[in-house]
PDB file of N, CA and C in Angstrom:
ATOM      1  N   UNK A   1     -16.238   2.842  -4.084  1.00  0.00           N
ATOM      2  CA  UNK A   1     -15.550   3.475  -5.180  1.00  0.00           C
ATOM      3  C   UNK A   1     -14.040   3.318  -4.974  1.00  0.00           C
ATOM      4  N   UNK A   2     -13.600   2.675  -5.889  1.00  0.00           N
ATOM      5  CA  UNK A   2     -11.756   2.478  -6.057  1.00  0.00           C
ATOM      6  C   UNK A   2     -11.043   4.127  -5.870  1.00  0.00           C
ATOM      7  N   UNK A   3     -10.058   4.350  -5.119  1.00  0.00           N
ATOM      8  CA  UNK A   3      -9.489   5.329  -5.187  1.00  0.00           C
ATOM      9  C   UNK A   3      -7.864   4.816  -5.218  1.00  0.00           C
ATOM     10  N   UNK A   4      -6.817   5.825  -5.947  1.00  0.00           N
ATOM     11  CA  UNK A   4      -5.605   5.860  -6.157  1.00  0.00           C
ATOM     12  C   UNK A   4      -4.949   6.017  -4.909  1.00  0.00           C
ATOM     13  N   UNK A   5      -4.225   5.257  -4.354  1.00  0.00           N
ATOM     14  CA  UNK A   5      -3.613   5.640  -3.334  1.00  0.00           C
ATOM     15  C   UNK A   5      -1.962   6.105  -3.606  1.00  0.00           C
ATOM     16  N   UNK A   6      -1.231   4.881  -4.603  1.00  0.00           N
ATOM     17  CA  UNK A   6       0.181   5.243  -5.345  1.00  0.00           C
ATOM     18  C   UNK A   6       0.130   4.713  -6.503  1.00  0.00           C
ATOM     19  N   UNK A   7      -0.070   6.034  -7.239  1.00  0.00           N
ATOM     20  CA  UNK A   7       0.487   5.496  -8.857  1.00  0.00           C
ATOM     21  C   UNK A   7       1.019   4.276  -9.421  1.00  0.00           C
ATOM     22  N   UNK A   8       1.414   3.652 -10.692  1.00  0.00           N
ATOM     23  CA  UNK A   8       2.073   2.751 -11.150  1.00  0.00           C
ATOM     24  C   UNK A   8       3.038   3.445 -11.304  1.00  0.00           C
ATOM     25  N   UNK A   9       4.218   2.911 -11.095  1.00  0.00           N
ATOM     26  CA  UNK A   9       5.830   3.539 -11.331  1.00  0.00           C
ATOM     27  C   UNK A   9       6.557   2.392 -11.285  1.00  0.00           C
ATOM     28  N   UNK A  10       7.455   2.607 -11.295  1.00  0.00           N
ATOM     29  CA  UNK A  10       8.806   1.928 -11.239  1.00  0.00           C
ATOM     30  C   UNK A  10      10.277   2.288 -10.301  1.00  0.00           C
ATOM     31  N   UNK A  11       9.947   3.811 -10.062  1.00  0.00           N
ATOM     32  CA  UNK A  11      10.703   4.416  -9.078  1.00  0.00           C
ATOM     33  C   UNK A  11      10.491   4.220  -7.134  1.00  0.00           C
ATOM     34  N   UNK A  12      10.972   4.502  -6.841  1.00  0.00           N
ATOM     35  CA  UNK A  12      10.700   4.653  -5.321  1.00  0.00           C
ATOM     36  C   UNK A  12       9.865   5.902  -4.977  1.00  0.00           C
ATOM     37  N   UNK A  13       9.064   5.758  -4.160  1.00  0.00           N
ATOM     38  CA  UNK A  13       7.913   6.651  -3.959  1.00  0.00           C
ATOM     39  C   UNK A  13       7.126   5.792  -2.309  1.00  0.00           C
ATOM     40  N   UNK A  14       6.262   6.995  -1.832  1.00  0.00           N
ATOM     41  CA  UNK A  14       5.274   6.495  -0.893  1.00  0.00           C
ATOM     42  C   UNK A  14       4.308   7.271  -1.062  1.00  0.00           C
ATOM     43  N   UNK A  15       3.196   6.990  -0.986  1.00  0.00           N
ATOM     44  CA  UNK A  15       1.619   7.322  -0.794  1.00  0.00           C
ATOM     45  C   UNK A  15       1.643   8.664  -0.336  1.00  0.00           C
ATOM     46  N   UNK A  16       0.053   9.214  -0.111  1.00  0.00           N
ATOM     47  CA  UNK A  16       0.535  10.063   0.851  1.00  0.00           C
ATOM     48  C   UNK A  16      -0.634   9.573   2.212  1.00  0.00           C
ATOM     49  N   UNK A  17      -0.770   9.838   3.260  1.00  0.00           N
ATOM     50  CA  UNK A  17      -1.189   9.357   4.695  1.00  0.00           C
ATOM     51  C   UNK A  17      -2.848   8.906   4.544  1.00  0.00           C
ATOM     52  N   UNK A  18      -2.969   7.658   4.616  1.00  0.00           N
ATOM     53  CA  UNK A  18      -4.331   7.237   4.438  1.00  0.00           C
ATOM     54  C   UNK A  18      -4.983   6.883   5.863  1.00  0.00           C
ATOM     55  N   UNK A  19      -5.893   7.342   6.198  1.00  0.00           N
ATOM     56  CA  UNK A  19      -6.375   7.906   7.959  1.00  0.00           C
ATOM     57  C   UNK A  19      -7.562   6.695   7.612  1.00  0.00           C
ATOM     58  N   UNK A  20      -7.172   5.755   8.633  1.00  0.00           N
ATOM     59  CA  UNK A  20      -8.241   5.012   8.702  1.00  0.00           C
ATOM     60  C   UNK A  20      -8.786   5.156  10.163  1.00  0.00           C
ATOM     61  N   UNK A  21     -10.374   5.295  10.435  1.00  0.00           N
ATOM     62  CA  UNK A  21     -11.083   5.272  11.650  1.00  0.00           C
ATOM     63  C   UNK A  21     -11.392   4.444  12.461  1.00  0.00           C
ATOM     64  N   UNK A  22     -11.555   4.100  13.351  1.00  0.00           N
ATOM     65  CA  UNK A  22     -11.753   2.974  14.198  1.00  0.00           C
ATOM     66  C   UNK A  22     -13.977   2.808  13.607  1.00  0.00           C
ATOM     67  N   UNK A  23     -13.643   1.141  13.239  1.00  0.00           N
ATOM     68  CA  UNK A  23     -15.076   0.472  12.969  1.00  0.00           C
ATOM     69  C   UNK A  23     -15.325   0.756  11.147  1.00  0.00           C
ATOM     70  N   UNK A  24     -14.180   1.398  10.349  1.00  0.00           N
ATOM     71  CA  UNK A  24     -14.371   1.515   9.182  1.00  0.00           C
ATOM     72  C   UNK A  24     -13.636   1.039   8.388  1.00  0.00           C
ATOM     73  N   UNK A  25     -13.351  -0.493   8.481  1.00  0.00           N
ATOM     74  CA  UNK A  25     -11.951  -1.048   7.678  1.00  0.00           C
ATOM     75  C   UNK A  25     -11.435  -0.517   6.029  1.00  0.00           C
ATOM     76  N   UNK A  26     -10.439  -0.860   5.372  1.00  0.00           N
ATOM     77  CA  UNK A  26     -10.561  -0.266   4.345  1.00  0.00           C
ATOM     78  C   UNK A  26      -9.706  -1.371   3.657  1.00  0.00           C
ATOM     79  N   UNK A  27     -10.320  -1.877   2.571  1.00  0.00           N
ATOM     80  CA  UNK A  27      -9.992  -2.661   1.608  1.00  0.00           C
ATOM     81  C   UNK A  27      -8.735  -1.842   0.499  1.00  0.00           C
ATOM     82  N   UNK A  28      -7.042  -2.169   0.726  1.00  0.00           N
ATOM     83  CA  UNK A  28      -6.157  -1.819  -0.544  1.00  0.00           C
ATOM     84  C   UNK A  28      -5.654  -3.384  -0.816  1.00  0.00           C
ATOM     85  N   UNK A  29      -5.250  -2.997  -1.944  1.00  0.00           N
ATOM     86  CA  UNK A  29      -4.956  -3.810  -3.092  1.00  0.00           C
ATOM     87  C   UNK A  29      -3.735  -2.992  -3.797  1.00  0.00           C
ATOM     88  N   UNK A  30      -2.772  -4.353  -3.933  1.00  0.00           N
ATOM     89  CA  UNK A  30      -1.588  -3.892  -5.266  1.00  0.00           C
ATOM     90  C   UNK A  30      -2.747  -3.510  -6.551  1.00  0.00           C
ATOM     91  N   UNK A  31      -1.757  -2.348  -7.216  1.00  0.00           N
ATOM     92  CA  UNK A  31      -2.268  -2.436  -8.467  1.00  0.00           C
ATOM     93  C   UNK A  31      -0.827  -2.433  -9.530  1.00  0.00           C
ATOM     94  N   UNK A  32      -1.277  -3.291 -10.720  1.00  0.00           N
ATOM     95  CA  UNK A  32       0.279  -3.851 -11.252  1.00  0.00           C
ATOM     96  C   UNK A  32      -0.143  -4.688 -12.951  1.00  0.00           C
ATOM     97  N   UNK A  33       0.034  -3.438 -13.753  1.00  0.00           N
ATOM     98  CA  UNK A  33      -0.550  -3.883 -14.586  1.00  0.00           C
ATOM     99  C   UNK A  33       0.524  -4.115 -15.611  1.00  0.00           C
ATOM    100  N   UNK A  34       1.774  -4.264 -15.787  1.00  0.00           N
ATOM    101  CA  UNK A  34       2.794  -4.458 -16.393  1.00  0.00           C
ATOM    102  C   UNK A  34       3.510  -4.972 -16.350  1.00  0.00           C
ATOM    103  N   UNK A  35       3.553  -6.025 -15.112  1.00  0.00           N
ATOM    104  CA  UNK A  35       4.425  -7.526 -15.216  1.00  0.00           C
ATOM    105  C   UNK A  35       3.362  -8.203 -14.743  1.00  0.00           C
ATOM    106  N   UNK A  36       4.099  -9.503 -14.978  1.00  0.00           N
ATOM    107  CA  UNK A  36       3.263 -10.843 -14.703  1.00  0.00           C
ATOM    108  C   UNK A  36       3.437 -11.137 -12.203  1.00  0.00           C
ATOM    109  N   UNK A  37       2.158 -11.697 -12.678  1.00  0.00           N
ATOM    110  CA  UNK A  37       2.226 -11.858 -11.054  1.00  0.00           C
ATOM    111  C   UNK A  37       3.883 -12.342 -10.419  1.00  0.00           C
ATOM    112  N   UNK A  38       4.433 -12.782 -10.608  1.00  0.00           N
ATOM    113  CA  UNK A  38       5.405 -13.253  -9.604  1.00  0.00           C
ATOM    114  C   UNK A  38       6.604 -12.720 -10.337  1.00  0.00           C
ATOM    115  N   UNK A  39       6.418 -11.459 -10.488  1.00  0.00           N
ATOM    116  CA  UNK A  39       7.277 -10.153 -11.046  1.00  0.00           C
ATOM    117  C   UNK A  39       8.236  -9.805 -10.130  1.00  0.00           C
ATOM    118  N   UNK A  40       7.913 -10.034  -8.660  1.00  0.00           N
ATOM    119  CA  UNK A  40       8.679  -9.469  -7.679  1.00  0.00           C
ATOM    120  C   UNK A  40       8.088  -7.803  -7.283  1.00  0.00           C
ATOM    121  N   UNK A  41       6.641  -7.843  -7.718  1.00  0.00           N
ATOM    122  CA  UNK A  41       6.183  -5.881  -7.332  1.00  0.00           C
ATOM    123  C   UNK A  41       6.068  -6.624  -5.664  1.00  0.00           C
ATOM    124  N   UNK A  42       6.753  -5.274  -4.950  1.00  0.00           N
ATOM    125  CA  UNK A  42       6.225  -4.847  -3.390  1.00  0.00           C
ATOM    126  C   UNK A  42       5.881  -3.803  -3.039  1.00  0.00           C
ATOM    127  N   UNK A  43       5.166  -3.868  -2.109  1.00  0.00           N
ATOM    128  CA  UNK A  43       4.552  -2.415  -1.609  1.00  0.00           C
ATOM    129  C   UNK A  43       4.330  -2.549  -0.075  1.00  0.00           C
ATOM    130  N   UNK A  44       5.214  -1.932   0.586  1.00  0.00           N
ATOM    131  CA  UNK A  44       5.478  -2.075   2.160  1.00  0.00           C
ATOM    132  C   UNK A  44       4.271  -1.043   2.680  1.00  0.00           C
ATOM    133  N   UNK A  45       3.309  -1.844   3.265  1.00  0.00           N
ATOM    134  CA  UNK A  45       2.137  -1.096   4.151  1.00  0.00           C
ATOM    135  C   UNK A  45       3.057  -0.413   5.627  1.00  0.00           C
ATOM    136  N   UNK A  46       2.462   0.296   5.754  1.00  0.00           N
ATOM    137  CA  UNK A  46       3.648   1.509   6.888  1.00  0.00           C
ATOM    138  C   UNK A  46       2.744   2.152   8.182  1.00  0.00           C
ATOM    139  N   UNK A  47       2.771   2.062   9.312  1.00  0.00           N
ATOM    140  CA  UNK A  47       2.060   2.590   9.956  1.00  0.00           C
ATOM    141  C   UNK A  47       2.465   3.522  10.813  1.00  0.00           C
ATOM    142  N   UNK A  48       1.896   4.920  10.666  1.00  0.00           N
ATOM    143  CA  UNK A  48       2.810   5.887  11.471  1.00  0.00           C
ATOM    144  C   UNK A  48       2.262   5.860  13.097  1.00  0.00           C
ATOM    145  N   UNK A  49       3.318   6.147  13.903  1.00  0.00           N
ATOM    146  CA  UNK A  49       3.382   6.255  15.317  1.00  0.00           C
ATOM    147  C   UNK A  49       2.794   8.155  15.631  1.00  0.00           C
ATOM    148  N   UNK A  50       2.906   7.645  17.099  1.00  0.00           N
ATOM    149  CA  UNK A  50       2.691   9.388  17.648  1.00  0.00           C
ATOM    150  C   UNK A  50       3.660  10.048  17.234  1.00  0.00           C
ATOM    151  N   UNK A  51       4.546   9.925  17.414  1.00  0.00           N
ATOM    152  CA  UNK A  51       6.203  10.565  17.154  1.00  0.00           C
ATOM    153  C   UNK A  51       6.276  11.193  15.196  1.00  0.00           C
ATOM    154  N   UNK A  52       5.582  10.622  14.564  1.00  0.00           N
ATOM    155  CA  UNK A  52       5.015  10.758  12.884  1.00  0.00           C
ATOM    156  C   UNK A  52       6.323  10.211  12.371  1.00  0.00           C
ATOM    157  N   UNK A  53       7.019   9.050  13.116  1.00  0.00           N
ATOM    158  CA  UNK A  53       7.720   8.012  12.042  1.00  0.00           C
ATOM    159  C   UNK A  53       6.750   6.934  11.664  1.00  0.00           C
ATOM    160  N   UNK A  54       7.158   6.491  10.495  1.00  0.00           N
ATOM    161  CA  UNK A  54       6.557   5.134   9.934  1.00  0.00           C
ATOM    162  C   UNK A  54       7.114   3.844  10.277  1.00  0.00           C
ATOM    163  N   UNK A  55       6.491   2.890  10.321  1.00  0.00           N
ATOM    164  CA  UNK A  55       7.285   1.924  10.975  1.00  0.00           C
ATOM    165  C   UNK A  55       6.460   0.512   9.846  1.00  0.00           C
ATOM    166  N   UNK A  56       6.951  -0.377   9.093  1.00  0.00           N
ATOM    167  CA  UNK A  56       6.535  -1.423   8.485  1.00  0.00           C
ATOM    168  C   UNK A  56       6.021  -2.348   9.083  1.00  0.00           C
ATOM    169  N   UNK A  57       4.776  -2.673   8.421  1.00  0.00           N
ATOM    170  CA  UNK A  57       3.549  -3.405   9.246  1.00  0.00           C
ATOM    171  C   UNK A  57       3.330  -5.031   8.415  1.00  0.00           C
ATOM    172  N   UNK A  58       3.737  -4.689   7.455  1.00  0.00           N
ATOM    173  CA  UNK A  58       3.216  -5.473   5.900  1.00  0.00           C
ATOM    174  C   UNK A  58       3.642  -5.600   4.891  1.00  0.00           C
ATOM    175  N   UNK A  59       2.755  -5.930   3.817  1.00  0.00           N
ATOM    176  CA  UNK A  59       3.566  -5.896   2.872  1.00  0.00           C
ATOM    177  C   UNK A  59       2.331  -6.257   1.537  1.00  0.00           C
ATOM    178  N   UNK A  60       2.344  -5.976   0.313  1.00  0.00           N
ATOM    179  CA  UNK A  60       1.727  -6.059  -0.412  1.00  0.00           C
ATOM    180  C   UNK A  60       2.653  -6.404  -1.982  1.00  0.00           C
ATOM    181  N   UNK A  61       2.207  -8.110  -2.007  1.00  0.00           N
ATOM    182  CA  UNK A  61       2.800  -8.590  -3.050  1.00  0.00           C
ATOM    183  C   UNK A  61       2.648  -9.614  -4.156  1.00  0.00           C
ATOM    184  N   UNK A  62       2.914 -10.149  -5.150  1.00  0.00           N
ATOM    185  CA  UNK A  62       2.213 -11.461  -6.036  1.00  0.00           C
ATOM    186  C   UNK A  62       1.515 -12.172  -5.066  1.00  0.00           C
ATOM    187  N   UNK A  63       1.818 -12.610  -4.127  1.00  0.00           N
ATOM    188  CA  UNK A  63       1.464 -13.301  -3.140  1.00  0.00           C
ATOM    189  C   UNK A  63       0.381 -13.292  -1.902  1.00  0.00           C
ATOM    190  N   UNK A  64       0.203 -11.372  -1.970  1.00  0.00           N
ATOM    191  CA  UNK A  64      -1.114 -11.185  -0.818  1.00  0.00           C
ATOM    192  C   UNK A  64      -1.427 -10.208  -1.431  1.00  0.00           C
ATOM    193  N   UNK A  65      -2.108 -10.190  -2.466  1.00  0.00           N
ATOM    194  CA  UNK A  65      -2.687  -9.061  -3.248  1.00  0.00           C
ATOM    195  C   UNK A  65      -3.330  -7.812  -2.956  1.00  0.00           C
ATOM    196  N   UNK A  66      -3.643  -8.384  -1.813  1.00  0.00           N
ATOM    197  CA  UNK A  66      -5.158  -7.450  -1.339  1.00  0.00           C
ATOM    198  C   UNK A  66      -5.091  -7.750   0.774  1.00  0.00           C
ATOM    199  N   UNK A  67      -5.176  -6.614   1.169  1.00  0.00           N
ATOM    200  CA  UNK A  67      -5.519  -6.406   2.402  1.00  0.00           C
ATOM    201  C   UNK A  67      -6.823  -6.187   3.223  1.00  0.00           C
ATOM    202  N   UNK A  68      -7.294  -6.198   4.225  1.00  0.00           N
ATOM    203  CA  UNK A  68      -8.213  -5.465   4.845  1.00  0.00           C
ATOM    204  C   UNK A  68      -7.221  -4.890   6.465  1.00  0.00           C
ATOM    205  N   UNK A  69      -7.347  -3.350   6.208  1.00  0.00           N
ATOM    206  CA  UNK A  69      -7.433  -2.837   7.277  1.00  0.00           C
ATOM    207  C   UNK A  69      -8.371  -2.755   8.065  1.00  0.00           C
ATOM    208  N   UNK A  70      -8.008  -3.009   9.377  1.00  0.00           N
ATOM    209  CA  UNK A  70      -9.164  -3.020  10.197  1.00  0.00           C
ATOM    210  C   UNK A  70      -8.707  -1.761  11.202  1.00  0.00           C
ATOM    211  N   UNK A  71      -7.435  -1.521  11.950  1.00  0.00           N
ATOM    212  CA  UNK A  71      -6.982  -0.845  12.965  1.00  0.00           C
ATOM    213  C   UNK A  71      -7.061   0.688  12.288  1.00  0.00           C
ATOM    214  N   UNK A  72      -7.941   1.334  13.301  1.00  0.00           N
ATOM    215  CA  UNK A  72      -7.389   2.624  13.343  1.00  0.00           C
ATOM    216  C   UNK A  72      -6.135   3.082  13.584  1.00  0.00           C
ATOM    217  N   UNK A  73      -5.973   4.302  12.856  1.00  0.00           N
ATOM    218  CA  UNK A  73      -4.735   4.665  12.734  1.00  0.00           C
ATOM    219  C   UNK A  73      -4.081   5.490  11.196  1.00  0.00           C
ATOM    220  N   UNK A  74      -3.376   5.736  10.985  1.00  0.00           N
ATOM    221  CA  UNK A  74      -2.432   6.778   9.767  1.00  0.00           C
ATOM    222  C   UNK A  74      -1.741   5.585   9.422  1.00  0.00           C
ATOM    223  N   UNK A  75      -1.648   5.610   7.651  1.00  0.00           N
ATOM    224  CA  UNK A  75      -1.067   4.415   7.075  1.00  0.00           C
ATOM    225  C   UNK A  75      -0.442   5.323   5.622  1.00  0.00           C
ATOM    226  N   UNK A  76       0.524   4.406   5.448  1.00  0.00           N
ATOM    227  CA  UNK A  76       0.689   4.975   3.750  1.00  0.00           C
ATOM    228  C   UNK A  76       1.510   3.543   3.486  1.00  0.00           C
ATOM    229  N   UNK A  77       1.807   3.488   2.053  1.00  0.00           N
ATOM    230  CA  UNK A  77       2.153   2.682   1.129  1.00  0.00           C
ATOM    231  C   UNK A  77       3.501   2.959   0.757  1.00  0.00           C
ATOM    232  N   UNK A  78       4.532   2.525   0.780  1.00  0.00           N
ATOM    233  CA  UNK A  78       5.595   2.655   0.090  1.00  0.00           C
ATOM    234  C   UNK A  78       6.561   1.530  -0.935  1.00  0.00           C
ATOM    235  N   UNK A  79       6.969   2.181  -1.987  1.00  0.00           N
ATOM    236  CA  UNK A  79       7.254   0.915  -2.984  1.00  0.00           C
ATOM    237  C   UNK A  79       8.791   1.398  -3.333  1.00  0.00           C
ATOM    238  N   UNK A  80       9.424   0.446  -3.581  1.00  0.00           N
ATOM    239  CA  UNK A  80      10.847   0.516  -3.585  1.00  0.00           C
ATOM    240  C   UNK A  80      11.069   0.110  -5.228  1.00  0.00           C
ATOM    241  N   UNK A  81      12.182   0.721  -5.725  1.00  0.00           N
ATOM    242  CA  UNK A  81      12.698   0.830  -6.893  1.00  0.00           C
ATOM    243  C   UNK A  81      12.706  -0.182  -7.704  1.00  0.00           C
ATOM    244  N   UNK A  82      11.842  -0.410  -9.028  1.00  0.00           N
ATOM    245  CA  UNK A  82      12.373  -1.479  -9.801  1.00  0.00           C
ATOM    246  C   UNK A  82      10.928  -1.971 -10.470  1.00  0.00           C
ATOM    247  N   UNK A  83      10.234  -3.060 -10.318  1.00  0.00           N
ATOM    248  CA  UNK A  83       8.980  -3.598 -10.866  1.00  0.00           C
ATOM    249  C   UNK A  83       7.856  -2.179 -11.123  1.00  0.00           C
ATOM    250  N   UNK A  84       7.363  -2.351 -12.083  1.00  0.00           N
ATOM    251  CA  UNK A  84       6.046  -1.517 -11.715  1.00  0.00           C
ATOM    252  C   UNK A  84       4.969  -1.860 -11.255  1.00  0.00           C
ATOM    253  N   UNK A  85       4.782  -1.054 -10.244  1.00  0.00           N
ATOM    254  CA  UNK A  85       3.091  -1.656  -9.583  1.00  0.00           C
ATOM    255  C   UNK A  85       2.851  -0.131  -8.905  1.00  0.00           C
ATOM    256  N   UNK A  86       1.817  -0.083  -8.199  1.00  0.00           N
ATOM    257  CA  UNK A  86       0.653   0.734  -7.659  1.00  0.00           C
ATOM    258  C   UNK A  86      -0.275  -0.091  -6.276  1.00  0.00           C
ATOM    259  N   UNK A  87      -0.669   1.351  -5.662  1.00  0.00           N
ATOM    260  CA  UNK A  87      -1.730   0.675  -4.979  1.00  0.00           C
ATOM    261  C   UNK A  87      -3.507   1.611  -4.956  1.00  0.00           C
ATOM    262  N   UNK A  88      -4.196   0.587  -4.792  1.00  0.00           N
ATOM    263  CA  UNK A  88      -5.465   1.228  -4.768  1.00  0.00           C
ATOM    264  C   UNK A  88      -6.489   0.685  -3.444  1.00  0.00           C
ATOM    265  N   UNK A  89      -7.137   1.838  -3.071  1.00  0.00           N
ATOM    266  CA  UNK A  89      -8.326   1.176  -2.175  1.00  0.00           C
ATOM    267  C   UNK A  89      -9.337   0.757  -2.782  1.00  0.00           C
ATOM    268  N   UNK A  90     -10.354  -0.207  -2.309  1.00  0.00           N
ATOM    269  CA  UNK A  90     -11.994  -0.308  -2.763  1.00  0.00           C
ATOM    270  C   UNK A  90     -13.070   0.139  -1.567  1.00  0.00           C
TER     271      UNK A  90
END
């Protein structure tokens, strides 16, 4: 089942903490339904440390649409000002 992880916007925003388990990968995907693929939408995959800073792992764009997480660990999504896009899990 698809779930919302970050809205479609256009503003700056981040997810909120998506807890992935060790042996349960998790399939996200841009979601970006208002420009054309090579729009310039990004969405910086983020992985938080012990310390609970985030630190950039990735990236989600025209270009790598779709991820598989595999590593356990606390993740969120963050998208920077300008294109509209979103992200979703499957």
């Amino acid at each position: 089942m698809a779930t919302q992880l970050l809205a479609v916007g256009t503003t700056a925003a981040s997810s909120g903490d998506l807890v992935v388990a060790a042996g349960t990968p998790v399939t996200v995907a841009l979601k970006n339904t208002a420009a054309p693929v090579d729009s310039g939408a990004r969405v910086l995959i983020q992985l938080k440390d012990d310390a609970g800073a985030y630190s950039s792992i990735g990236e989600l764009n025209a270009y790598n649409l779709a991820t598989v997480i595999a590593g356990p660990g606390t993740y969120r999504f963050t998208r920077s000002a300008g294109v509209a896009c979103g992200v979703f899990s499957a």
